[in-house]
C-alpha atoms as a PDB file:
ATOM      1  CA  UNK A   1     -39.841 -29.286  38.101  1.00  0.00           C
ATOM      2  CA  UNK A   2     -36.844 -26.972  38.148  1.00  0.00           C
ATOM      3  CA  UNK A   3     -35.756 -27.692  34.560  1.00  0.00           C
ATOM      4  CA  UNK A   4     -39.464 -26.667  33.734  1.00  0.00           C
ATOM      5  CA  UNK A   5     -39.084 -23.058  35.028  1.00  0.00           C
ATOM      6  CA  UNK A   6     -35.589 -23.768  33.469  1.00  0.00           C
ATOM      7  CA  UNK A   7     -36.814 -23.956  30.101  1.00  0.00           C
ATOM      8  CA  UNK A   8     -39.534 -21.339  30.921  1.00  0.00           C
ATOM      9  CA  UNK A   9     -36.729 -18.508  32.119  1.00  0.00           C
ATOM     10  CA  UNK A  10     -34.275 -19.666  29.633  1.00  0.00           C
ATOM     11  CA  UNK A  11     -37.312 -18.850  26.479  1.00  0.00           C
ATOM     12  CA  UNK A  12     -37.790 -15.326  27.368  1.00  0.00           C
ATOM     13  CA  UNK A  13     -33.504 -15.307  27.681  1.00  0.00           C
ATOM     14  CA  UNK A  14     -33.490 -15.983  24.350  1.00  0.00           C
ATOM     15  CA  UNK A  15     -36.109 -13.391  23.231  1.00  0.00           C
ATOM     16  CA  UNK A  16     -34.494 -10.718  25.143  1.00  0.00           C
ATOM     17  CA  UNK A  17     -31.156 -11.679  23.472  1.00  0.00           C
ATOM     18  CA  UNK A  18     -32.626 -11.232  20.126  1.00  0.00           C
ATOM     19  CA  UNK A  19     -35.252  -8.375  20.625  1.00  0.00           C
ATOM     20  CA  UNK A  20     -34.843  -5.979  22.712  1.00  0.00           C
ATOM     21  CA  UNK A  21     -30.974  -6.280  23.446  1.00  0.00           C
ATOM     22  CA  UNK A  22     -29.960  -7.821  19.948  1.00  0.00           C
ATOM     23  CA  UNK A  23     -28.535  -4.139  19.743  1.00  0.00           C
ATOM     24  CA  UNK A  24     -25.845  -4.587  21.933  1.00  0.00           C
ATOM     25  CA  UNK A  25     -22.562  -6.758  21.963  1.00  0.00           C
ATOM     26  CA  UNK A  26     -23.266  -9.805  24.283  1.00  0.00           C
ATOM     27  CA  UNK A  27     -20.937  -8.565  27.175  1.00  0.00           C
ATOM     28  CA  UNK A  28     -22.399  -5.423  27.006  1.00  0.00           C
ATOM     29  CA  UNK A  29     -25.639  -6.720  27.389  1.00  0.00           C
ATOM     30  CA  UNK A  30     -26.589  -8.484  30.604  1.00  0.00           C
ATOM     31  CA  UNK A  31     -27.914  -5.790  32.201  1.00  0.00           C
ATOM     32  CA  UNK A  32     -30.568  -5.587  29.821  1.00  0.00           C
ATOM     33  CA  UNK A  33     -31.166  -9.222  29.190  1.00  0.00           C
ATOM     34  CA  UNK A  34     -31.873  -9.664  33.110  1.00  0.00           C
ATOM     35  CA  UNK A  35     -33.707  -6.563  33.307  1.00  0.00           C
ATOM     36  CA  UNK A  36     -35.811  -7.847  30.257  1.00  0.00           C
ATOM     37  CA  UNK A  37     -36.532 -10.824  31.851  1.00  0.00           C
ATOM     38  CA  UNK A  38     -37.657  -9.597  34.916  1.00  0.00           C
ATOM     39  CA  UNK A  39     -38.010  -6.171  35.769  1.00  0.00           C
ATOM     40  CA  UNK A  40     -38.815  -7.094  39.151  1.00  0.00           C
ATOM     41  CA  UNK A  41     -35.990  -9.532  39.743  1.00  0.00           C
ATOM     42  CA  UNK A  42     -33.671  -6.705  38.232  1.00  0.00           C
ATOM     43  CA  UNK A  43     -34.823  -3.930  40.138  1.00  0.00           C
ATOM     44  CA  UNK A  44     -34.329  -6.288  43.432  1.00  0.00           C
ATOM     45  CA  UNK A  45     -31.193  -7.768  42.843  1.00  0.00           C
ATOM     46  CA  UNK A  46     -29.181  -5.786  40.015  1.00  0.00           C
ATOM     47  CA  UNK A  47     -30.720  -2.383  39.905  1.00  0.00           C
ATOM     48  CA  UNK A  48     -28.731  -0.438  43.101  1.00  0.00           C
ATOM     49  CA  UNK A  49     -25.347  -1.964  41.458  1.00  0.00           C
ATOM     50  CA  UNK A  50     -25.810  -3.031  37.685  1.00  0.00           C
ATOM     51  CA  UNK A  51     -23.040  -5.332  36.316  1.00  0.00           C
ATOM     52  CA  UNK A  52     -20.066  -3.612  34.744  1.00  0.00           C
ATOM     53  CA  UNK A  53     -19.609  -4.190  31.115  1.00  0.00           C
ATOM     54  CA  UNK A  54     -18.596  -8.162  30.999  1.00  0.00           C
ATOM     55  CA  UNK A  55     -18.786  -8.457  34.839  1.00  0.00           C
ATOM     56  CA  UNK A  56     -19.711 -11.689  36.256  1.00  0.00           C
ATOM     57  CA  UNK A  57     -20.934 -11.807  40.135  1.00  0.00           C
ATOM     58  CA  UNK A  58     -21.963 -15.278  41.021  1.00  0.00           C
ATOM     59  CA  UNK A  59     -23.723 -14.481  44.444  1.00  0.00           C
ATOM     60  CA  UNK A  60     -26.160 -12.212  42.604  1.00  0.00           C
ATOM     61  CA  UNK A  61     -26.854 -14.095  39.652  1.00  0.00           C
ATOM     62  CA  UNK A  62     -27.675 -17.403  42.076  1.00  0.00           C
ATOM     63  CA  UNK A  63     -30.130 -14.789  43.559  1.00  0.00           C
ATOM     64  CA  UNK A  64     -31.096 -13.468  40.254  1.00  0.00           C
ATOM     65  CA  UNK A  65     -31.757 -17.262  39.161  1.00  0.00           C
ATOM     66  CA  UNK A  66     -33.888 -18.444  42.094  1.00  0.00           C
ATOM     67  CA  UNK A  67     -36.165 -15.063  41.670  1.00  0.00           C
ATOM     68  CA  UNK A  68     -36.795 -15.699  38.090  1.00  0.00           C
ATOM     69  CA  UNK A  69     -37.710 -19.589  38.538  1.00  0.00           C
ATOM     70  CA  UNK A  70     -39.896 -18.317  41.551  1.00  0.00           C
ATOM     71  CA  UNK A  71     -41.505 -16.237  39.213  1.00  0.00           C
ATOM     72  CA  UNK A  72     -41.846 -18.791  36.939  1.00  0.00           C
ATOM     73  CA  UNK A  73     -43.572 -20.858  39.134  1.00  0.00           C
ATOM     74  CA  UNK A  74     -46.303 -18.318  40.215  1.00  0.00           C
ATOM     75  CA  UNK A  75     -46.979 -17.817  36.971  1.00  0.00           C
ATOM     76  CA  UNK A  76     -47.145 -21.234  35.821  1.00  0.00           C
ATOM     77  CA  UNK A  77     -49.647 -21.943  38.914  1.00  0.00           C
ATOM     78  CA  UNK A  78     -51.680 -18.569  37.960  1.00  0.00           C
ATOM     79  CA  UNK A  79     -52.210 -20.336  34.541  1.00  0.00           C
ATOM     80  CA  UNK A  80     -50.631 -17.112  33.112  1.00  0.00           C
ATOM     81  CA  UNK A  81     -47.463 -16.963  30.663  1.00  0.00           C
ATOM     82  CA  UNK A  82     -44.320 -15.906  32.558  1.00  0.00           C
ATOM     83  CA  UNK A  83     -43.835 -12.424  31.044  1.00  0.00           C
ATOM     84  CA  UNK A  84     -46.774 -12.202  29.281  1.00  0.00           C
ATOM     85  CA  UNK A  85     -45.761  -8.346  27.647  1.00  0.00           C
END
């Protein structure tokens, strides 16, 4: 079940990449790839401390992860698309 949510996360990754943060060089860019994917996941985990310029924090990414695949799931059990914008 996992790699469903995976795969379901991991889609809207890839349109963030190319849409609305295809602008920016891809260590610049995390910040608004995660808040793209989830504004609510970003504003709880990232949004106090946003990642420095090609910063990598494990702890909050882990967090950042199981948020989005918990999203994921409610949305997949609503019968709506995750992100639906």
């Amino acid at each position: 079940r996992r790699q469903k949510y995976d795969r379901m996360w991991k889609a809207r990754k890839r349109e963030c990449e190319k849409s609305s943060c295809g602008h920016l060089v891809p260590d610049e860019a995390m910040n608004c790839i995660n808040e793209c994917i989830s504004e609510e996941c970003y504003a709880d985990i990232f949004a106090a401390n946003p990642l420095e310029d090609g910063e990598i924090d494990t702890e909050r990414t882990k967090a950042f992860t199981a948020c989005i695949r918990r999203e994921a799931r409610e949305h997949s059990r609503s019968g709506a698309a995750f992100h639906e914008k």
